[in-house]
Protein backbone atom coordinates (compact mmCIF):
# COMPACT_ATOMS: atom_id res chain seq x y z
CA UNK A 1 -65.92 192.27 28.25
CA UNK A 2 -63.89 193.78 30.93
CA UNK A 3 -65.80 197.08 31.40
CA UNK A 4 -69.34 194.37 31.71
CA UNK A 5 -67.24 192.37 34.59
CA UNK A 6 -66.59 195.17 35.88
CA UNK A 7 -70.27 195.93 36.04
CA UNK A 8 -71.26 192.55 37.36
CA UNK A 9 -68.09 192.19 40.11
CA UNK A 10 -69.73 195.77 41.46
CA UNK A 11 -73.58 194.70 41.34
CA UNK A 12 -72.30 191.44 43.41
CA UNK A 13 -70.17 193.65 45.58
CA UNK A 14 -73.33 195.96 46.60
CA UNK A 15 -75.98 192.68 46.28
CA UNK A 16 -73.16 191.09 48.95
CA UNK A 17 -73.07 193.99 51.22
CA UNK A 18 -76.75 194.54 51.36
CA UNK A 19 -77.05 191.06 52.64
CA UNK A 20 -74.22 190.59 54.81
CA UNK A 21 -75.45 194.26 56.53
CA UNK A 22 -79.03 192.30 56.80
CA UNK A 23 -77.68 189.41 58.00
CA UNK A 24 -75.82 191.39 60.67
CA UNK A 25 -78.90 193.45 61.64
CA UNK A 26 -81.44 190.13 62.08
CA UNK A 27 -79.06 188.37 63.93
CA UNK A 28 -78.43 191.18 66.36
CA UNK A 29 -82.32 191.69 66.30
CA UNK A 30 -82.84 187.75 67.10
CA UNK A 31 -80.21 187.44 69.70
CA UNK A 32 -82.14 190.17 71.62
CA UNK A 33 -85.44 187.65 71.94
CA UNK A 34 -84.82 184.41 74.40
CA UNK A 35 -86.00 181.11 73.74
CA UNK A 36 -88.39 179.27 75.77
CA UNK A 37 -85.80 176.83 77.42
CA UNK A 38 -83.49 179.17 78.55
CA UNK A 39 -80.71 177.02 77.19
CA UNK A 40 -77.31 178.58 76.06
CA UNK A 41 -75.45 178.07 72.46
CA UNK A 42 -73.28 175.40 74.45
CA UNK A 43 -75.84 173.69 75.89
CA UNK A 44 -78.38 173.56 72.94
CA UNK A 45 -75.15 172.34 70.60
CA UNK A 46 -74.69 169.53 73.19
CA UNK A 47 -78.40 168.77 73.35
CA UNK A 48 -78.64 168.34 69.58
CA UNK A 49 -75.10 166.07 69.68
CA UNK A 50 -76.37 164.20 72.18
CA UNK A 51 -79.86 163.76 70.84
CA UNK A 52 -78.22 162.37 67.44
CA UNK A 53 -75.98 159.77 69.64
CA UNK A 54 -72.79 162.02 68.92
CA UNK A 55 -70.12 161.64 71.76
CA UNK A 56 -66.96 162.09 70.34
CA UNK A 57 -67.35 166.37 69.38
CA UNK A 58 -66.30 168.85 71.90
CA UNK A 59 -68.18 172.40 71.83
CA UNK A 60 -65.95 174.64 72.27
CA UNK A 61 -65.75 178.92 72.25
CA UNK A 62 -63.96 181.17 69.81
CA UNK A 63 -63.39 184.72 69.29
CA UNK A 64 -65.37 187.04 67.13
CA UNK A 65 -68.34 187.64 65.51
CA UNK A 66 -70.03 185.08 63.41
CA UNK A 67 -66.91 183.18 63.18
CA UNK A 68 -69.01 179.41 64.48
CA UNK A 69 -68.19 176.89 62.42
CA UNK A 70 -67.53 172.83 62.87
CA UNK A 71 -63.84 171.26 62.39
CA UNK A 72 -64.22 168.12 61.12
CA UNK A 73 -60.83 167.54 61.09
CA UNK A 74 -60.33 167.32 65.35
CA UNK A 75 -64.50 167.08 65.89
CA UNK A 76 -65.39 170.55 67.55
CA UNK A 77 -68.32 172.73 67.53
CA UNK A 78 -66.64 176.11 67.71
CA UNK A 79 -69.42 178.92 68.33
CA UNK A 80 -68.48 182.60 68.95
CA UNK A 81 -68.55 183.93 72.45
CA UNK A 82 -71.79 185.52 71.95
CA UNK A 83 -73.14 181.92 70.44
CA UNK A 84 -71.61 180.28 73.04
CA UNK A 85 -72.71 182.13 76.09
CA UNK A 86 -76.49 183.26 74.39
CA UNK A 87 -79.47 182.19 75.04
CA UNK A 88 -81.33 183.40 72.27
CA UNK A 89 -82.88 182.86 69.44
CA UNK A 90 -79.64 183.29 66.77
CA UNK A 91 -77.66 181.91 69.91
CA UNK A 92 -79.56 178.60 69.12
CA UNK A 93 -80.08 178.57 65.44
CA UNK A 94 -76.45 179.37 64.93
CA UNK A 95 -75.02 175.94 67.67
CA UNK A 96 -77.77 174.10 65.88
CA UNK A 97 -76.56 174.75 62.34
CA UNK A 98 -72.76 174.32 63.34
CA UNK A 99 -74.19 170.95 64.73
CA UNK A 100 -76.00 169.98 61.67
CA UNK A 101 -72.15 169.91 60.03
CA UNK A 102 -71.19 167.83 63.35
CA UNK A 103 -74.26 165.51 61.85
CA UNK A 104 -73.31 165.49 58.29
CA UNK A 105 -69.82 164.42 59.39
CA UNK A 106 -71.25 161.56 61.28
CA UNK A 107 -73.08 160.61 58.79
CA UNK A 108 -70.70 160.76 56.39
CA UNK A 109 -72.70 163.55 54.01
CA UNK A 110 -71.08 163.02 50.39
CA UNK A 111 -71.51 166.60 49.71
CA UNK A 112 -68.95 167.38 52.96
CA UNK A 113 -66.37 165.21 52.64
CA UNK A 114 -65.95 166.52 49.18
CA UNK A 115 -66.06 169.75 50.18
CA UNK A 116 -63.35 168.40 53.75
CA UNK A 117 -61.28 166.76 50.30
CA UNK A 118 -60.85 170.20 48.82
CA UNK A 119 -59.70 172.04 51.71
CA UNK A 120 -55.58 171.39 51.01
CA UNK A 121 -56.35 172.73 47.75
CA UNK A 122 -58.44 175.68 48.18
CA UNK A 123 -55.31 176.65 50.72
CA UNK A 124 -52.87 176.22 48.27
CA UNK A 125 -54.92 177.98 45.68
CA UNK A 126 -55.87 180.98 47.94
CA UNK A 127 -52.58 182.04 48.08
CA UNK A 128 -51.53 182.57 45.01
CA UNK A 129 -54.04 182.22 42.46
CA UNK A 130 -54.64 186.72 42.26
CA UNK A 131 -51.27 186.56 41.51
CA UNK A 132 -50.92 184.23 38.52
CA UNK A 133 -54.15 185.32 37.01
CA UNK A 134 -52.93 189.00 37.02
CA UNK A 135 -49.26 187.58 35.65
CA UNK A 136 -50.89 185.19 32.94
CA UNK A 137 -53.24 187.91 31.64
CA UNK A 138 -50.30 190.50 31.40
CA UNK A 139 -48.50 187.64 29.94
CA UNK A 140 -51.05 185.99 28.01
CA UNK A 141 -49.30 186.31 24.32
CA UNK A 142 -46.18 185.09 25.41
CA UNK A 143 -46.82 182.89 28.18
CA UNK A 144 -50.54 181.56 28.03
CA UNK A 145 -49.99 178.51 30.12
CA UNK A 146 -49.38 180.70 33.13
CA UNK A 147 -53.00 181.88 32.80
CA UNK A 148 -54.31 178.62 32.54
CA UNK A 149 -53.11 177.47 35.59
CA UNK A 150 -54.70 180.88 36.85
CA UNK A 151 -57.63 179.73 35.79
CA UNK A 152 -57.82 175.77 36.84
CA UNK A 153 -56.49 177.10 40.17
CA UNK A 154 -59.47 179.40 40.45
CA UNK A 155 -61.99 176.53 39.50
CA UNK A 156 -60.59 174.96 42.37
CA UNK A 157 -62.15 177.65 44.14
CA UNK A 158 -65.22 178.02 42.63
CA UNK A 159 -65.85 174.41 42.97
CA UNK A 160 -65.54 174.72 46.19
CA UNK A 161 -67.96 177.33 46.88
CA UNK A 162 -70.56 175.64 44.57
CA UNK A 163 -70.07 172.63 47.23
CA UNK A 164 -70.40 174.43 50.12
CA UNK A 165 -74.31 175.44 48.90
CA UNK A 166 -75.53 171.92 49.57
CA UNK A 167 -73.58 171.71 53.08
CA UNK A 168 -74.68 174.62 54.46
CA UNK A 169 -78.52 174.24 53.01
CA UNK A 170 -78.30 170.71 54.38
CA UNK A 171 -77.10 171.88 57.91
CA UNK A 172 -79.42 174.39 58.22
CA UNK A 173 -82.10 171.51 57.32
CA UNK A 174 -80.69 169.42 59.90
CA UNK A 175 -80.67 172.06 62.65
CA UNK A 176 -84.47 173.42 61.65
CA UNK A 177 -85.77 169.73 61.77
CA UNK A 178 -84.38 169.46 65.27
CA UNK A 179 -85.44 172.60 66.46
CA UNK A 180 -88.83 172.07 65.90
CA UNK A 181 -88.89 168.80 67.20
CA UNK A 182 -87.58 169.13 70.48
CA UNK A 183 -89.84 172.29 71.14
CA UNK A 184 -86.93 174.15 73.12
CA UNK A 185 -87.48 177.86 71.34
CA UNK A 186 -91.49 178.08 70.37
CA UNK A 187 -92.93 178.30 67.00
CA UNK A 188 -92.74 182.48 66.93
CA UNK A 189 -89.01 182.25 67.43
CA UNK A 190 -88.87 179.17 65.44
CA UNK A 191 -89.77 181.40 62.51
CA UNK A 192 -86.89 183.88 63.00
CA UNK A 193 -84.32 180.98 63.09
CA UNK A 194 -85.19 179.22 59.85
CA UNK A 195 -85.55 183.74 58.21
CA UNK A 196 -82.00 184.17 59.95
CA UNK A 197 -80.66 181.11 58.47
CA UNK A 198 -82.03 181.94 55.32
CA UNK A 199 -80.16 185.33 55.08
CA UNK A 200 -76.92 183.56 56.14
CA UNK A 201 -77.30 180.90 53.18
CA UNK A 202 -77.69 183.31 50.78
CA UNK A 203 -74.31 184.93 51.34
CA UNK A 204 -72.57 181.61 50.50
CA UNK A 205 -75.60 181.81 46.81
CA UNK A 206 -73.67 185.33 46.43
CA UNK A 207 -70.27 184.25 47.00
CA UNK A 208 -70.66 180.69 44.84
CA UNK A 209 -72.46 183.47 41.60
CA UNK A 210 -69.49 185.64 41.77
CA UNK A 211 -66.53 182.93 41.57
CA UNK A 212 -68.75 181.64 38.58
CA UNK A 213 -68.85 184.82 37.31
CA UNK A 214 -65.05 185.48 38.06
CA UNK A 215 -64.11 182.20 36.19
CA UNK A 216 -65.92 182.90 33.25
CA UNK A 217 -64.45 186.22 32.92
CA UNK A 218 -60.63 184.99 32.62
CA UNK A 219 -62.11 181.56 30.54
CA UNK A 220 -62.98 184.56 27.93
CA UNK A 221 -60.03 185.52 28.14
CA UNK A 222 -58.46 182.46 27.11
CA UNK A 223 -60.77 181.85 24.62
CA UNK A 224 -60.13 184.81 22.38
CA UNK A 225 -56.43 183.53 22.68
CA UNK A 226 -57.45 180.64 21.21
């Protein structure tokens, strides 16, 4: 069992890579090609907020690379300098998907709250769940209840990566549906948002498969204790 997770953690390592690295390389590609409006991140976010009667979410500009993402806990669209500044075509797919989660919220999308609901948890978890796994496995004769809350602590986690696949495929619905129907980027470059939203879902498809896999590997674990 170990040496085939072994073999599966490093086929989802290189599978991960591959498509983080494409990722990467189409949105560097797509923020080189400008859309037809000639509107920035920050003012396409606050067209599509505006357009779906949302006044209460400030757009706002972070650090980094790829690092947008919506707060629902204080209401901002935070999009990366590039995002923020660009007026391309990943410049606007990226505001318009970080928007789509400003939508959900407003909307009150089941699938985010309970994803919003697991946050504390996933925190708490993060820290310290590597730790207790590795203990309860070395201590799995003696001590087999320290494993299992290893393991409950890491379903937390996988749970919460499973939930994030319907959030971020609904967002990027969102975003696609009001890209196209406010005309601001063309139907060529409408193309390349919906491929480079595509490659960025499937990172979270990657991420969700390997916590699966992870959890199943240290269930086995306690199932040939018991």
């Amino acid at each position: 069992m170990g040496g085939s997770f072994i073999f599966l953690s490093l086929i989802f390592l290189v599978v991960g890579l591959i498509v983080g690295g494409l990722l990467k390389r189409r949105m560097a590609e797509y923020s080189q090609i400008p859309i037809e409006s000639g509107l920035s991140g920050k003012e396409v976010a606050e067209k599509m907020l505006r357009d779906n009667g949302i006044l209460d979410v400030t757009v706002t500009s972070v650090d980094g690379f790829l690092t947008d993402h919506y707060n629902p806990a204080n209401k901002t669209v935070n999009l990366s300098t590039d995002v923020y500044n660009g007026r391309s075509v990943a410049s606007a797919a990226i505001a318009a998907h970080e928007c789509g989660h400003a939508v959900q919220h407003a909307h009150a999308y089941i699938w985010l709250g309970l994803r919003s609901a697991l946050v504390p948890a996933v925190s708490f978890s993060s820290k310290y769940v590597q730790w207790i796994l590795f203990a309860g496995v070395m201590m799995l004769r003696s001590f087999p209840q320290l494993l299992e809350a290893g393991v409950i602590l890491f379903a937390v986690t996988t749970l919460f990566s499973i939930i994030t696949l319907p959030v971020e495929f609904d967002a990027s619905r969102r975003a696609l549906i009001w890209l196209d129907s406010t005309n601001i980027m063309g139907r060529e470059a409408h193309d390349k948002a919906r491929n480079g939203l595509k490659w960025a879902a499937s990172t979270y498809v990657i991420a969700a498969l390997a916590s699966i896999a992870t959890l199943l590997y240290y269930l086995s674990f306690l199932n040939r204790r018991n």
